[in-house]
PDB file of N, CA and C in Angstrom:
ATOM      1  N   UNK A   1     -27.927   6.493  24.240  1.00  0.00           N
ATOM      2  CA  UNK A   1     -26.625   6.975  24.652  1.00  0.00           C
ATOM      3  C   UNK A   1     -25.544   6.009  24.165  1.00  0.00           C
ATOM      4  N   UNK A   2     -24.383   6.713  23.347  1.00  0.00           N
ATOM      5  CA  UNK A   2     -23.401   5.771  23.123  1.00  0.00           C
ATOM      6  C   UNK A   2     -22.575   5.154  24.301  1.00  0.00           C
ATOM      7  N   UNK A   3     -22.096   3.778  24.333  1.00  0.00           N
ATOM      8  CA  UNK A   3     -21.298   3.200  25.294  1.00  0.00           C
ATOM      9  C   UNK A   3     -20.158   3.261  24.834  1.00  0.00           C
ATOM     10  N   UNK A   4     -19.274   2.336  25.941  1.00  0.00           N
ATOM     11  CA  UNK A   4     -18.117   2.729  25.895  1.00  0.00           C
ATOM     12  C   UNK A   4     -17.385   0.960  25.279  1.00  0.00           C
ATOM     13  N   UNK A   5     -18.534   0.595  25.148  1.00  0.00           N
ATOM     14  CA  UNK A   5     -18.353  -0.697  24.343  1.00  0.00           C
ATOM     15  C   UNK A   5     -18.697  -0.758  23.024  1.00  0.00           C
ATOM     16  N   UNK A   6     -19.480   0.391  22.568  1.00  0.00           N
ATOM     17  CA  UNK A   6     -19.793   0.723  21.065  1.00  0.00           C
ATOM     18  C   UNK A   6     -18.470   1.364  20.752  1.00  0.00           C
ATOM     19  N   UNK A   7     -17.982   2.386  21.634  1.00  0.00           N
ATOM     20  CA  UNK A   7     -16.961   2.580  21.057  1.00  0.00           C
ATOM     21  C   UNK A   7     -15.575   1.879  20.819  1.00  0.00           C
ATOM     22  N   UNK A   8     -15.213   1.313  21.375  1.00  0.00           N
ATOM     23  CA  UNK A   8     -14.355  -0.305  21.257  1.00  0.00           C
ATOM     24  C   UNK A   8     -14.781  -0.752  20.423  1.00  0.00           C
ATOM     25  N   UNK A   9     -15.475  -1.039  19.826  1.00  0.00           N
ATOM     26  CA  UNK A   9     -16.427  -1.844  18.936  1.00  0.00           C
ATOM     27  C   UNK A   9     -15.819  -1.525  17.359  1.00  0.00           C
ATOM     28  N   UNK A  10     -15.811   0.408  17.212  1.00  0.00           N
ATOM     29  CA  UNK A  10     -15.413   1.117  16.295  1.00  0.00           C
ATOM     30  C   UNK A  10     -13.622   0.910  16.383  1.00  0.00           C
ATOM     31  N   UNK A  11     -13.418   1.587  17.439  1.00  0.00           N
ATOM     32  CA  UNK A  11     -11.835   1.650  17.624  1.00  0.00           C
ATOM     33  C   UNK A  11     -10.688   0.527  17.413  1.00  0.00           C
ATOM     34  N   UNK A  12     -11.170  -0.491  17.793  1.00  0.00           N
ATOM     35  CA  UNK A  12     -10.392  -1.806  18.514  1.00  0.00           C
ATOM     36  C   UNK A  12      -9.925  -2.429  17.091  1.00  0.00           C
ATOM     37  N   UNK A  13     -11.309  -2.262  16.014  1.00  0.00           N
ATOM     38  CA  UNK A  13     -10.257  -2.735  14.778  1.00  0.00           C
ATOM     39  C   UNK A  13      -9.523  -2.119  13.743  1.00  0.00           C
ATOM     40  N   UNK A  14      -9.152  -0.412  14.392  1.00  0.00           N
ATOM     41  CA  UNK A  14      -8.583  -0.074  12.866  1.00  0.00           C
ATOM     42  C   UNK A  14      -7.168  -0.142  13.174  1.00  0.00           C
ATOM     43  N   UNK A  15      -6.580  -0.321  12.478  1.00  0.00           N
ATOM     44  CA  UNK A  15      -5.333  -0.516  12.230  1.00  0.00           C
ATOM     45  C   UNK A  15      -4.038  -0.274  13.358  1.00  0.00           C
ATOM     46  N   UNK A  16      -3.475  -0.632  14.025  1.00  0.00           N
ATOM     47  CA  UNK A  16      -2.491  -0.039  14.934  1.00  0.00           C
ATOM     48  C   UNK A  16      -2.510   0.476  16.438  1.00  0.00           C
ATOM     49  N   UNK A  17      -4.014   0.352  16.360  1.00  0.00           N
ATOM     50  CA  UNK A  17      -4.715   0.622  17.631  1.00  0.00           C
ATOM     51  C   UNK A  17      -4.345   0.053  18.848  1.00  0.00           C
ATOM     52  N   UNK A  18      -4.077   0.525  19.850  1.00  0.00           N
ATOM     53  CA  UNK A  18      -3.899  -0.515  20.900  1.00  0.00           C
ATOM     54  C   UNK A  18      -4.920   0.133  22.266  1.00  0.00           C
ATOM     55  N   UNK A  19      -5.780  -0.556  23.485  1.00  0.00           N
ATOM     56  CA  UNK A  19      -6.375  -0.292  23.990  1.00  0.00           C
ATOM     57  C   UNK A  19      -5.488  -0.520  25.597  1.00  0.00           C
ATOM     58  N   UNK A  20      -5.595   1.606  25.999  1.00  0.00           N
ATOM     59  CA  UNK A  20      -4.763   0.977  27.088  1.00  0.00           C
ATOM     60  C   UNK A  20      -5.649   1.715  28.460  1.00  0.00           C
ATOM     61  N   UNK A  21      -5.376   1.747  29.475  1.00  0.00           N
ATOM     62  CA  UNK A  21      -6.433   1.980  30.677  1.00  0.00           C
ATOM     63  C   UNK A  21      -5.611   2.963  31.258  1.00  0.00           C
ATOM     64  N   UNK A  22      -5.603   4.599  30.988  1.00  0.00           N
ATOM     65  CA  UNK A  22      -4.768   5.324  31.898  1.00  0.00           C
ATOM     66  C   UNK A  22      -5.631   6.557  32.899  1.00  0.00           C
ATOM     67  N   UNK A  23      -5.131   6.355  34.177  1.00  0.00           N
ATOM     68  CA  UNK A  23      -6.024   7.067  35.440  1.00  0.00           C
ATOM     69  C   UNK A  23      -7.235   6.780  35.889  1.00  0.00           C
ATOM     70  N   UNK A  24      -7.969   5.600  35.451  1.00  0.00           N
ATOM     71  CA  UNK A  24      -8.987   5.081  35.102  1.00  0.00           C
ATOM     72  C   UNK A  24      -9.612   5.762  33.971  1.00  0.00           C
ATOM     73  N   UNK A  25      -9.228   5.897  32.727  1.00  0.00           N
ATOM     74  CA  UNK A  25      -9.774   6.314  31.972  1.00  0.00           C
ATOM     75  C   UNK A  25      -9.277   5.257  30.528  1.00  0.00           C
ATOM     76  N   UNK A  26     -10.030   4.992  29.668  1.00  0.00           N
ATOM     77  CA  UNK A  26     -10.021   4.048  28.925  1.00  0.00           C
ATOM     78  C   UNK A  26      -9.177   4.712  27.372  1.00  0.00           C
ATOM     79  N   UNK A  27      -8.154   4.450  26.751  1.00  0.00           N
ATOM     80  CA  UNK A  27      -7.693   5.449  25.701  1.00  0.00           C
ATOM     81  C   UNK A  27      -7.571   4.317  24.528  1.00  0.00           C
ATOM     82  N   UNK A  28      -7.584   4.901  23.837  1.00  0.00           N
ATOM     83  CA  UNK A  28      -7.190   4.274  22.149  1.00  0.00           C
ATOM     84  C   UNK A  28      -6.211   5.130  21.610  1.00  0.00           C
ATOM     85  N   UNK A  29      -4.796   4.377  20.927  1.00  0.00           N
ATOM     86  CA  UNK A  29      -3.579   5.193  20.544  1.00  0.00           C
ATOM     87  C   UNK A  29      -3.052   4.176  19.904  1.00  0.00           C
ATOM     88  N   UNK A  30      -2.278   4.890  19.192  1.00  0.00           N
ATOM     89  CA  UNK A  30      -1.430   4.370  17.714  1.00  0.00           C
ATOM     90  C   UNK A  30      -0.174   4.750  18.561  1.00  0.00           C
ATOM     91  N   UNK A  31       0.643   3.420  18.773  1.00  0.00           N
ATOM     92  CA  UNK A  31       1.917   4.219  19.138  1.00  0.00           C
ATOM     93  C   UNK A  31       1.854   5.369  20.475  1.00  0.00           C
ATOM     94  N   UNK A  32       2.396   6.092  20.584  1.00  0.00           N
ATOM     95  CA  UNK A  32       1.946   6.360  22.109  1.00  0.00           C
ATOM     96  C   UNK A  32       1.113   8.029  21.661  1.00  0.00           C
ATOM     97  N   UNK A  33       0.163   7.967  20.122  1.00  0.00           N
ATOM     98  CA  UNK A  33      -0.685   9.019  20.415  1.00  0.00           C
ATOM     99  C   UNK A  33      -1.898   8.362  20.385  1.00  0.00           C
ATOM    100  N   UNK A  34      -2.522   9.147  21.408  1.00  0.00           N
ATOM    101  CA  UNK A  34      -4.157   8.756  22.121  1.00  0.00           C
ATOM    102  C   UNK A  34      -4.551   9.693  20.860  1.00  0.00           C
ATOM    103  N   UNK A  35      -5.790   8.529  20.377  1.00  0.00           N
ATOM    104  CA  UNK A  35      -6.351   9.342  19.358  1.00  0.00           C
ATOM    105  C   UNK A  35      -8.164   9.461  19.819  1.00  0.00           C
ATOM    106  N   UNK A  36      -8.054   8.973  21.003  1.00  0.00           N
ATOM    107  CA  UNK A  36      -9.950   8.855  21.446  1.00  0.00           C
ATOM    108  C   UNK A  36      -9.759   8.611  23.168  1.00  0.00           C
ATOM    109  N   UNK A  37     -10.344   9.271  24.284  1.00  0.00           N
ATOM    110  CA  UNK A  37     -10.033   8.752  25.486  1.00  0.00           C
ATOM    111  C   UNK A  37     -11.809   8.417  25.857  1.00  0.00           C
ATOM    112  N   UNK A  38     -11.991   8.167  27.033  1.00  0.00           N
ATOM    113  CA  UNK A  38     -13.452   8.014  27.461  1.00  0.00           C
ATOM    114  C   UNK A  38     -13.435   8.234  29.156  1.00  0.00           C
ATOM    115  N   UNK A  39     -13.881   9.264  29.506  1.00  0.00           N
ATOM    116  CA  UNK A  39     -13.754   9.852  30.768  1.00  0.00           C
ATOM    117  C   UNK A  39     -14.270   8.144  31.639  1.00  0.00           C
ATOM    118  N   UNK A  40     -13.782   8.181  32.809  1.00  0.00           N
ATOM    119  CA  UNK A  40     -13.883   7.353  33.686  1.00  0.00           C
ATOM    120  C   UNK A  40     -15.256   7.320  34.193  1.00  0.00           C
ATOM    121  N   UNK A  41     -16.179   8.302  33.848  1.00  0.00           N
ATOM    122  CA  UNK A  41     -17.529   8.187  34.532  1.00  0.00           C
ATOM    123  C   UNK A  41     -18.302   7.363  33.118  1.00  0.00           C
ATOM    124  N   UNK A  42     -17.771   7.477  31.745  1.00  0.00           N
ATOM    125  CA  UNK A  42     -18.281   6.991  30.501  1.00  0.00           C
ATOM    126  C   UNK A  42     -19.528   7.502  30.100  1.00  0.00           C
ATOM    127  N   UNK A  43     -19.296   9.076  30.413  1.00  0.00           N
ATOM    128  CA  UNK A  43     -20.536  10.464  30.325  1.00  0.00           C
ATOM    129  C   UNK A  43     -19.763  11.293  28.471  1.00  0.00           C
ATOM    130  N   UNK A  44     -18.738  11.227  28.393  1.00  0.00           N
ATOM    131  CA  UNK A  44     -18.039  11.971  27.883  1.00  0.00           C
ATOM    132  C   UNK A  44     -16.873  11.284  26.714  1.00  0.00           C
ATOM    133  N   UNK A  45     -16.501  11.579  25.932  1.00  0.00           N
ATOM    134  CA  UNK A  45     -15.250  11.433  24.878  1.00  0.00           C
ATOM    135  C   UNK A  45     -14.991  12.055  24.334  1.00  0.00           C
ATOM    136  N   UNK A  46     -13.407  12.065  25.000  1.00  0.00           N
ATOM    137  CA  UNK A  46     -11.927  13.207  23.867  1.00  0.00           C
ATOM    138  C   UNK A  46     -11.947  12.467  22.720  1.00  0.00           C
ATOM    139  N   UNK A  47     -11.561  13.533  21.696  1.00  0.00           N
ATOM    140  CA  UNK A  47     -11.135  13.134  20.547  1.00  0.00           C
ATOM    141  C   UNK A  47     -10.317  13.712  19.681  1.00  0.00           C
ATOM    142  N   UNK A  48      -9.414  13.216  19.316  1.00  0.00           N
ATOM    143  CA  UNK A  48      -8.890  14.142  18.257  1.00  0.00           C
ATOM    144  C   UNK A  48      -9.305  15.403  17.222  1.00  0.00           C
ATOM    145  N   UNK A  49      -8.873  16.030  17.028  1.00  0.00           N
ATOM    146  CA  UNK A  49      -9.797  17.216  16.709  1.00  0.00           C
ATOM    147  C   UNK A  49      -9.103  18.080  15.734  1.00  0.00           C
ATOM    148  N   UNK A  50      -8.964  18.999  14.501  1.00  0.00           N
ATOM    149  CA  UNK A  50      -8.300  19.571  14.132  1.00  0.00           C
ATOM    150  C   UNK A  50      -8.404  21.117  15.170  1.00  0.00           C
ATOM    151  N   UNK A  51      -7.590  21.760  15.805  1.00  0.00           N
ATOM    152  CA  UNK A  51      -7.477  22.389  16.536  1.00  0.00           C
ATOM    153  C   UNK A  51      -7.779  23.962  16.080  1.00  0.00           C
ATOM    154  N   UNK A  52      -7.710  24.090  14.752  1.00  0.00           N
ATOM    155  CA  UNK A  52      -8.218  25.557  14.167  1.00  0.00           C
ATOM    156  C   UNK A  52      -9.807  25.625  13.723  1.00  0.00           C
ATOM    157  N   UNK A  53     -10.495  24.065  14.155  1.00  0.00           N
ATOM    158  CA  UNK A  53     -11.511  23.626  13.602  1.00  0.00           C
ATOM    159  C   UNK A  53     -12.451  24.051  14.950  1.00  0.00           C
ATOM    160  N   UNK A  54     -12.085  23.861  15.917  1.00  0.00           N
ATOM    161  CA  UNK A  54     -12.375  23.162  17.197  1.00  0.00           C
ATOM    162  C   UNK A  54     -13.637  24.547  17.617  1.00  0.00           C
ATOM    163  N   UNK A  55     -13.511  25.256  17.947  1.00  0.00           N
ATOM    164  CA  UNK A  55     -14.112  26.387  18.278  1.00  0.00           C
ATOM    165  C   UNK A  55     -15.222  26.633  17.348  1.00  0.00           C
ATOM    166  N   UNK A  56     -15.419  26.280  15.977  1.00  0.00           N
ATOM    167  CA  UNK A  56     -16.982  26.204  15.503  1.00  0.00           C
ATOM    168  C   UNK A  56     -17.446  24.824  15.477  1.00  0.00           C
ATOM    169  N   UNK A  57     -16.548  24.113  15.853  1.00  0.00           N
ATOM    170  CA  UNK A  57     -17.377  22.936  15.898  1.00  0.00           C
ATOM    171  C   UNK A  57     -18.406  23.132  17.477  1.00  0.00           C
ATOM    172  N   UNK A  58     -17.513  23.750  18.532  1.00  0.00           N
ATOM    173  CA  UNK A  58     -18.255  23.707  19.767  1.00  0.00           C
ATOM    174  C   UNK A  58     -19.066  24.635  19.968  1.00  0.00           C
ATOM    175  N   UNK A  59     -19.066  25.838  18.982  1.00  0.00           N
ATOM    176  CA  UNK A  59     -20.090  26.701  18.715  1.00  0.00           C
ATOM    177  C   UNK A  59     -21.392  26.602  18.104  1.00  0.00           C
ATOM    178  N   UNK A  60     -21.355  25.533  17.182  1.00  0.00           N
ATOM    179  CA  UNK A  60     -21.799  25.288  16.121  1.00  0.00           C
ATOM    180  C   UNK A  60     -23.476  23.961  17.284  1.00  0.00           C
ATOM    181  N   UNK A  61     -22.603  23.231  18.198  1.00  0.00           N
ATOM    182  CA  UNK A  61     -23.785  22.215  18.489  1.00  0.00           C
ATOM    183  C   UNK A  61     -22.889  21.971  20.186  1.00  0.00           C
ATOM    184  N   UNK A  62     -23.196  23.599  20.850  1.00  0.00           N
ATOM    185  CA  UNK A  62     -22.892  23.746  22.519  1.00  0.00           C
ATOM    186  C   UNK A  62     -23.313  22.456  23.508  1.00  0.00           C
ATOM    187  N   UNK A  63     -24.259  21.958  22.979  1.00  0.00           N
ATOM    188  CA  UNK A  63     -24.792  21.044  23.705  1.00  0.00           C
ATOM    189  C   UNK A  63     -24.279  19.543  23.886  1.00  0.00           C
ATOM    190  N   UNK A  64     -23.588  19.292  22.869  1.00  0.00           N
ATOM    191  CA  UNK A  64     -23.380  18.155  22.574  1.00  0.00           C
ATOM    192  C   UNK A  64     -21.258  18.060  22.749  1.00  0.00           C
ATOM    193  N   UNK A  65     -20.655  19.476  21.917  1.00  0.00           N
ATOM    194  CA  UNK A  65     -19.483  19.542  22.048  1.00  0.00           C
ATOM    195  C   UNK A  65     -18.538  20.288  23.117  1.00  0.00           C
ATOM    196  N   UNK A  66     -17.916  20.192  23.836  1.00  0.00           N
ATOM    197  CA  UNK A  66     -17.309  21.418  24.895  1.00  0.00           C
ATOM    198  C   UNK A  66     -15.274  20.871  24.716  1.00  0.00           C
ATOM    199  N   UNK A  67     -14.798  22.374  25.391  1.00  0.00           N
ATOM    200  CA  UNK A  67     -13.999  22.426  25.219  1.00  0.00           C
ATOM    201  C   UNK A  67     -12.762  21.458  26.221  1.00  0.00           C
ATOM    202  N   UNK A  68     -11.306  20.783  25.396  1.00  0.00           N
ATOM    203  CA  UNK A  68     -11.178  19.506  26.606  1.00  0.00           C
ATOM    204  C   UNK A  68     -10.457  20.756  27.808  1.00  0.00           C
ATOM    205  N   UNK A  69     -10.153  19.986  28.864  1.00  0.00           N
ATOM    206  CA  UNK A  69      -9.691  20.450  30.020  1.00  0.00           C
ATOM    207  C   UNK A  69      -8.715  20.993  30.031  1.00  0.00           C
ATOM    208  N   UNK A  70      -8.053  22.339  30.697  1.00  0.00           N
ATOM    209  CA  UNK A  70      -7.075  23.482  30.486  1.00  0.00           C
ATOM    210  C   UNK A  70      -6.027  22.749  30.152  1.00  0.00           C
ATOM    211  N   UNK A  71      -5.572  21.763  30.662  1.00  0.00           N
ATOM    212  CA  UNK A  71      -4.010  21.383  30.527  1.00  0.00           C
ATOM    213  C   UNK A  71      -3.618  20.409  28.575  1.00  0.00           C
ATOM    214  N   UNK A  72      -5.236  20.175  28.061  1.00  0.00           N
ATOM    215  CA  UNK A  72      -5.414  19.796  26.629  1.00  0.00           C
ATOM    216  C   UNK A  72      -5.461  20.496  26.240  1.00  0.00           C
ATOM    217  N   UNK A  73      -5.893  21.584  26.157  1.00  0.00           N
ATOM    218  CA  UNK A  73      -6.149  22.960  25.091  1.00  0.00           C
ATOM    219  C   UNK A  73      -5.293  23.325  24.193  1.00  0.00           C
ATOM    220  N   UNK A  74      -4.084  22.650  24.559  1.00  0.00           N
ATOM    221  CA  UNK A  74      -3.091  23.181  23.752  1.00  0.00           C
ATOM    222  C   UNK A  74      -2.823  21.905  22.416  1.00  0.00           C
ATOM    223  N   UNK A  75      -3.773  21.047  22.254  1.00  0.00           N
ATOM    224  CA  UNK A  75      -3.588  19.996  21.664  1.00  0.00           C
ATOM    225  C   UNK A  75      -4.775  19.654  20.982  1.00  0.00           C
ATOM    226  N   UNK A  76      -4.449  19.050  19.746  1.00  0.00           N
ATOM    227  CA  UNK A  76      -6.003  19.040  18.509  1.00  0.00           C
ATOM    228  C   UNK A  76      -6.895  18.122  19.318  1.00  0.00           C
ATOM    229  N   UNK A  77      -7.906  18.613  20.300  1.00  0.00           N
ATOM    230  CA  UNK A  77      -8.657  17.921  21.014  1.00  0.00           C
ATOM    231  C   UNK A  77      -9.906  18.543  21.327  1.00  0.00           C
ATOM    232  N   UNK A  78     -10.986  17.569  21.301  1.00  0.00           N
ATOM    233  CA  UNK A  78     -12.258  18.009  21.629  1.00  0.00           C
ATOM    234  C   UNK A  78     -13.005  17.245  22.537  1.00  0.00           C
ATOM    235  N   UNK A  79     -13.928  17.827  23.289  1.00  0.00           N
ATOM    236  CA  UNK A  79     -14.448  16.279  23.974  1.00  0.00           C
ATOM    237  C   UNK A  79     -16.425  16.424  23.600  1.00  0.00           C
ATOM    238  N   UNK A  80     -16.923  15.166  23.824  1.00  0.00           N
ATOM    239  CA  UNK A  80     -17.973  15.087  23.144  1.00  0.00           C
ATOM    240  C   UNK A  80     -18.981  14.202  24.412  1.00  0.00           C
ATOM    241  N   UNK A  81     -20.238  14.820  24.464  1.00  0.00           N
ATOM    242  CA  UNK A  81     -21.104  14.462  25.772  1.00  0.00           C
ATOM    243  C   UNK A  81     -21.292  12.534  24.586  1.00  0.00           C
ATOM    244  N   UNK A  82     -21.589  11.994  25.394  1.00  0.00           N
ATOM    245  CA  UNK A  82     -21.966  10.628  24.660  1.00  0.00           C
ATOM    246  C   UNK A  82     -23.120  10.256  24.652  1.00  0.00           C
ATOM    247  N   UNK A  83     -24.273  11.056  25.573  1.00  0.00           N
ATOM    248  CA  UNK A  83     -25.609  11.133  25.618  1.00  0.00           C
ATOM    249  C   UNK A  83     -26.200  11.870  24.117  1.00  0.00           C
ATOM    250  N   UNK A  84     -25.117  12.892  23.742  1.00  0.00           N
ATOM    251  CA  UNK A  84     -25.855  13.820  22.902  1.00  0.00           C
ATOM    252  C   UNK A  84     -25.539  12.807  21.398  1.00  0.00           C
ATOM    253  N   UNK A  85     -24.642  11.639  21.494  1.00  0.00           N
ATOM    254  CA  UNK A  85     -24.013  11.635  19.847  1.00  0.00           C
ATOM    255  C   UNK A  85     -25.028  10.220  19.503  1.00  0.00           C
ATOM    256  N   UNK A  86     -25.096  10.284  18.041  1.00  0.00           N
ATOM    257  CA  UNK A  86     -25.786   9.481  18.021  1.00  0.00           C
ATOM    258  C   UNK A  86     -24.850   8.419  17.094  1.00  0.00           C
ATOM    259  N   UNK A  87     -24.861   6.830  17.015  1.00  0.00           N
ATOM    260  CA  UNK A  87     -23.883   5.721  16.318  1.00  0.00           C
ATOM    261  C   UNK A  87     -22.540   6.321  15.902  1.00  0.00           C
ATOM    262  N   UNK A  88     -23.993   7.190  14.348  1.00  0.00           N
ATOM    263  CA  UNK A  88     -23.196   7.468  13.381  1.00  0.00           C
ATOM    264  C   UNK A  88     -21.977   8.248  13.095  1.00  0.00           C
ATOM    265  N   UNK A  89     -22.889   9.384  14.258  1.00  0.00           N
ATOM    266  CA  UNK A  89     -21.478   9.966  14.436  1.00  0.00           C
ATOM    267  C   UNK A  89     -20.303  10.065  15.685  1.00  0.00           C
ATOM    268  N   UNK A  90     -20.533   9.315  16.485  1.00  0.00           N
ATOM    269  CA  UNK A  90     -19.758   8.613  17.365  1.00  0.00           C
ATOM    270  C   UNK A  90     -18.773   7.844  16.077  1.00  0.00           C
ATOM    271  N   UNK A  91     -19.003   7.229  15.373  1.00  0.00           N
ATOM    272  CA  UNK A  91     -18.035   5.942  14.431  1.00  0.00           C
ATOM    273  C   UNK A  91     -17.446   7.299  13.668  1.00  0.00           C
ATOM    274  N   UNK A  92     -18.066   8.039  12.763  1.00  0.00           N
ATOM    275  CA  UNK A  92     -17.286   9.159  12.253  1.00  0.00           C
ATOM    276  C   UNK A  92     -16.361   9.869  12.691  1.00  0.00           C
ATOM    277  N   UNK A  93     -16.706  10.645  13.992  1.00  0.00           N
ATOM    278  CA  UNK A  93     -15.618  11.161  15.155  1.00  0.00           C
ATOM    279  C   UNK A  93     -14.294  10.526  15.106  1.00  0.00           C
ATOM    280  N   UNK A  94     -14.643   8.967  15.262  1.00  0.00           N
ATOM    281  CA  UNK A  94     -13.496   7.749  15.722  1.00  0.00           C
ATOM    282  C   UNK A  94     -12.443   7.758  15.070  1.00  0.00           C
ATOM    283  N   UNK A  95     -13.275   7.578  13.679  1.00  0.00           N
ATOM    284  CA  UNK A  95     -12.344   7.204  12.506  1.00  0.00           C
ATOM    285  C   UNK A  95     -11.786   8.609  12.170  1.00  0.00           C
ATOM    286  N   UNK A  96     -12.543   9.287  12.041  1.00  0.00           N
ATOM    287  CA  UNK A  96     -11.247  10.804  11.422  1.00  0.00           C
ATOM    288  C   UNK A  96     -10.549  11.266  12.510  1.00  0.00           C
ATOM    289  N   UNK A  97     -10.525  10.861  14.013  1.00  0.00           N
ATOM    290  CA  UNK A  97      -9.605  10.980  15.147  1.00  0.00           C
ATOM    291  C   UNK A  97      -8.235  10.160  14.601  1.00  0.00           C
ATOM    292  N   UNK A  98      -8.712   8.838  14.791  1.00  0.00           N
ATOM    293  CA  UNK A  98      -7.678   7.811  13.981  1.00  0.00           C
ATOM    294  C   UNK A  98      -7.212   8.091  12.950  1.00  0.00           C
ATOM    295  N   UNK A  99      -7.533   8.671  11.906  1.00  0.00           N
ATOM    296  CA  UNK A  99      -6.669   8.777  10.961  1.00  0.00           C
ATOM    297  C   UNK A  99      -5.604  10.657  11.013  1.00  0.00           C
ATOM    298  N   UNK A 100      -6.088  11.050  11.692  1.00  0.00           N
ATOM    299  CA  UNK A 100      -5.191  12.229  12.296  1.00  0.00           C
ATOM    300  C   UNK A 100      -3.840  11.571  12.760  1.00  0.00           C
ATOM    301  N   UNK A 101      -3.271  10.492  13.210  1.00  0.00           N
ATOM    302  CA  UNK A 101      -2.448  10.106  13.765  1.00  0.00           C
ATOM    303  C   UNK A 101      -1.658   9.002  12.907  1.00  0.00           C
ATOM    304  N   UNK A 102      -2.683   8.227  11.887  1.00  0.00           N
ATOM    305  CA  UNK A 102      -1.618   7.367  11.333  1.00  0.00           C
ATOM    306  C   UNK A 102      -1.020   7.534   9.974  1.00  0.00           C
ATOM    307  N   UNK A 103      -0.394   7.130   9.387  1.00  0.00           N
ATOM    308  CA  UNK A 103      -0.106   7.697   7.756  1.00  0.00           C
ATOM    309  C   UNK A 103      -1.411   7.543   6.515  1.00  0.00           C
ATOM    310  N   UNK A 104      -0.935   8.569   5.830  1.00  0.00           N
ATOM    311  CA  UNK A 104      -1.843   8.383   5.115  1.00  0.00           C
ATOM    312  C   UNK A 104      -2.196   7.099   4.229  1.00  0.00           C
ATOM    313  N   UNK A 105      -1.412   6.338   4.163  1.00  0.00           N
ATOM    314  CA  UNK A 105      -1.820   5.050   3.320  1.00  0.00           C
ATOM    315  C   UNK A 105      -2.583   4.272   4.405  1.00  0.00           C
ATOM    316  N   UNK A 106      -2.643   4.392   5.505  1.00  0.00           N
ATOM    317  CA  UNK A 106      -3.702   3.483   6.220  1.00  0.00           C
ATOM    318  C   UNK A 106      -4.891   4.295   6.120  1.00  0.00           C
ATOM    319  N   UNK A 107      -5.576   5.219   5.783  1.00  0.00           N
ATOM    320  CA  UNK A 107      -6.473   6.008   5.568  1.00  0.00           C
ATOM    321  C   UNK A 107      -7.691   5.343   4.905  1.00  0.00           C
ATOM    322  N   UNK A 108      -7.504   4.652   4.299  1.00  0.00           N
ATOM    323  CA  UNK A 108      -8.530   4.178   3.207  1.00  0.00           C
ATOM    324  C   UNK A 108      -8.905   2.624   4.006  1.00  0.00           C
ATOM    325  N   UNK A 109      -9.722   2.694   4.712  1.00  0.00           N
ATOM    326  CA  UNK A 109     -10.072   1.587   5.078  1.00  0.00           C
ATOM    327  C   UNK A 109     -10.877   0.113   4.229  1.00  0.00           C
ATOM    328  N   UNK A 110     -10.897  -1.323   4.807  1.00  0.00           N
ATOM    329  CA  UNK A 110     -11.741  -1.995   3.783  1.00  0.00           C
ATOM    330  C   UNK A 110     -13.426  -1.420   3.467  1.00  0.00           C
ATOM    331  N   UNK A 111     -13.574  -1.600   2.478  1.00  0.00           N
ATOM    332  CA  UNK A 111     -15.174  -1.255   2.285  1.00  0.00           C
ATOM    333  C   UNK A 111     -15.592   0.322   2.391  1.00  0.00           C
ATOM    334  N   UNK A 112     -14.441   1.259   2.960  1.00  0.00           N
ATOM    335  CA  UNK A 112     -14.795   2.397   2.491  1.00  0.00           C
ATOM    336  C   UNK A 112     -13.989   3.034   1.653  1.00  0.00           C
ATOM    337  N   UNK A 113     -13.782   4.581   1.193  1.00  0.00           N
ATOM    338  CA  UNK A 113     -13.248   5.093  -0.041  1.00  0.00           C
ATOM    339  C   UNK A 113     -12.433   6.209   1.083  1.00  0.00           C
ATOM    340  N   UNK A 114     -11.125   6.449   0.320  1.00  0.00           N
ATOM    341  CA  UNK A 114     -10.686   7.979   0.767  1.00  0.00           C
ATOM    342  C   UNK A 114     -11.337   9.399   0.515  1.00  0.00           C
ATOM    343  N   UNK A 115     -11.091  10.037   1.283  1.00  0.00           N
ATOM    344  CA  UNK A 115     -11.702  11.646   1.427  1.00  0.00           C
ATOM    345  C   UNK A 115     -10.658  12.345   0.814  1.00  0.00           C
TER     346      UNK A 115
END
């Protein structure tokens, strides 16, 4: 099961990030957009999401993806069980959450290539 210290782990160094604690819930945001939250029980993680995407992604693997809570719906967001994800794609999630929010020249991180 991913933690909520693996994910810090991913988040904490890309670029602009700042780690802040809201409702007891743990968020990562650029500026004041949350681009990753982690439910307070640390069962679960929102994430940024392309929002026309969102509905086959949660179709696609029910078990693992569900839809975020009525009052998000209206916002590119998904949330993700943390039992079901495994590293790799927990760090993948992260990073294309994060880069939904910052400009594109921070996109290209060290040691990896742009998409």
């Amino acid at each position: 099961m991913i933690t909520a210290a693996e994910i810090r782990e991913v988040a904490t160094p890309l670029p602009r990030t700042e780690e802040k604690l809201v409702r007891d819930r743990v968020t990562f945001r650029v500026g004041r957009i949350v681009y990753v939250t982690i439910s307070a029980d640390e069962t679960s993680m929102g994430f940024a999401f392309p929002k026309e995407e969102r509905a086959a992604l949660i179709a696609a693997e029910p078990d693992k993806f569900h839809m975020p809570r009525p009052s998000d719906e209206r916002y590119n967001w998904v949330r993700a069980w943390l039992a079901a994800l495994d590293h790799a794609e927990m760090e993948e999630l992260v990073v294309d959450a994060w880069r939904m929010v910052v400009p594109k020249r921070l996109h290209s991180l060290p040691g990896q290539q742009t998409t």
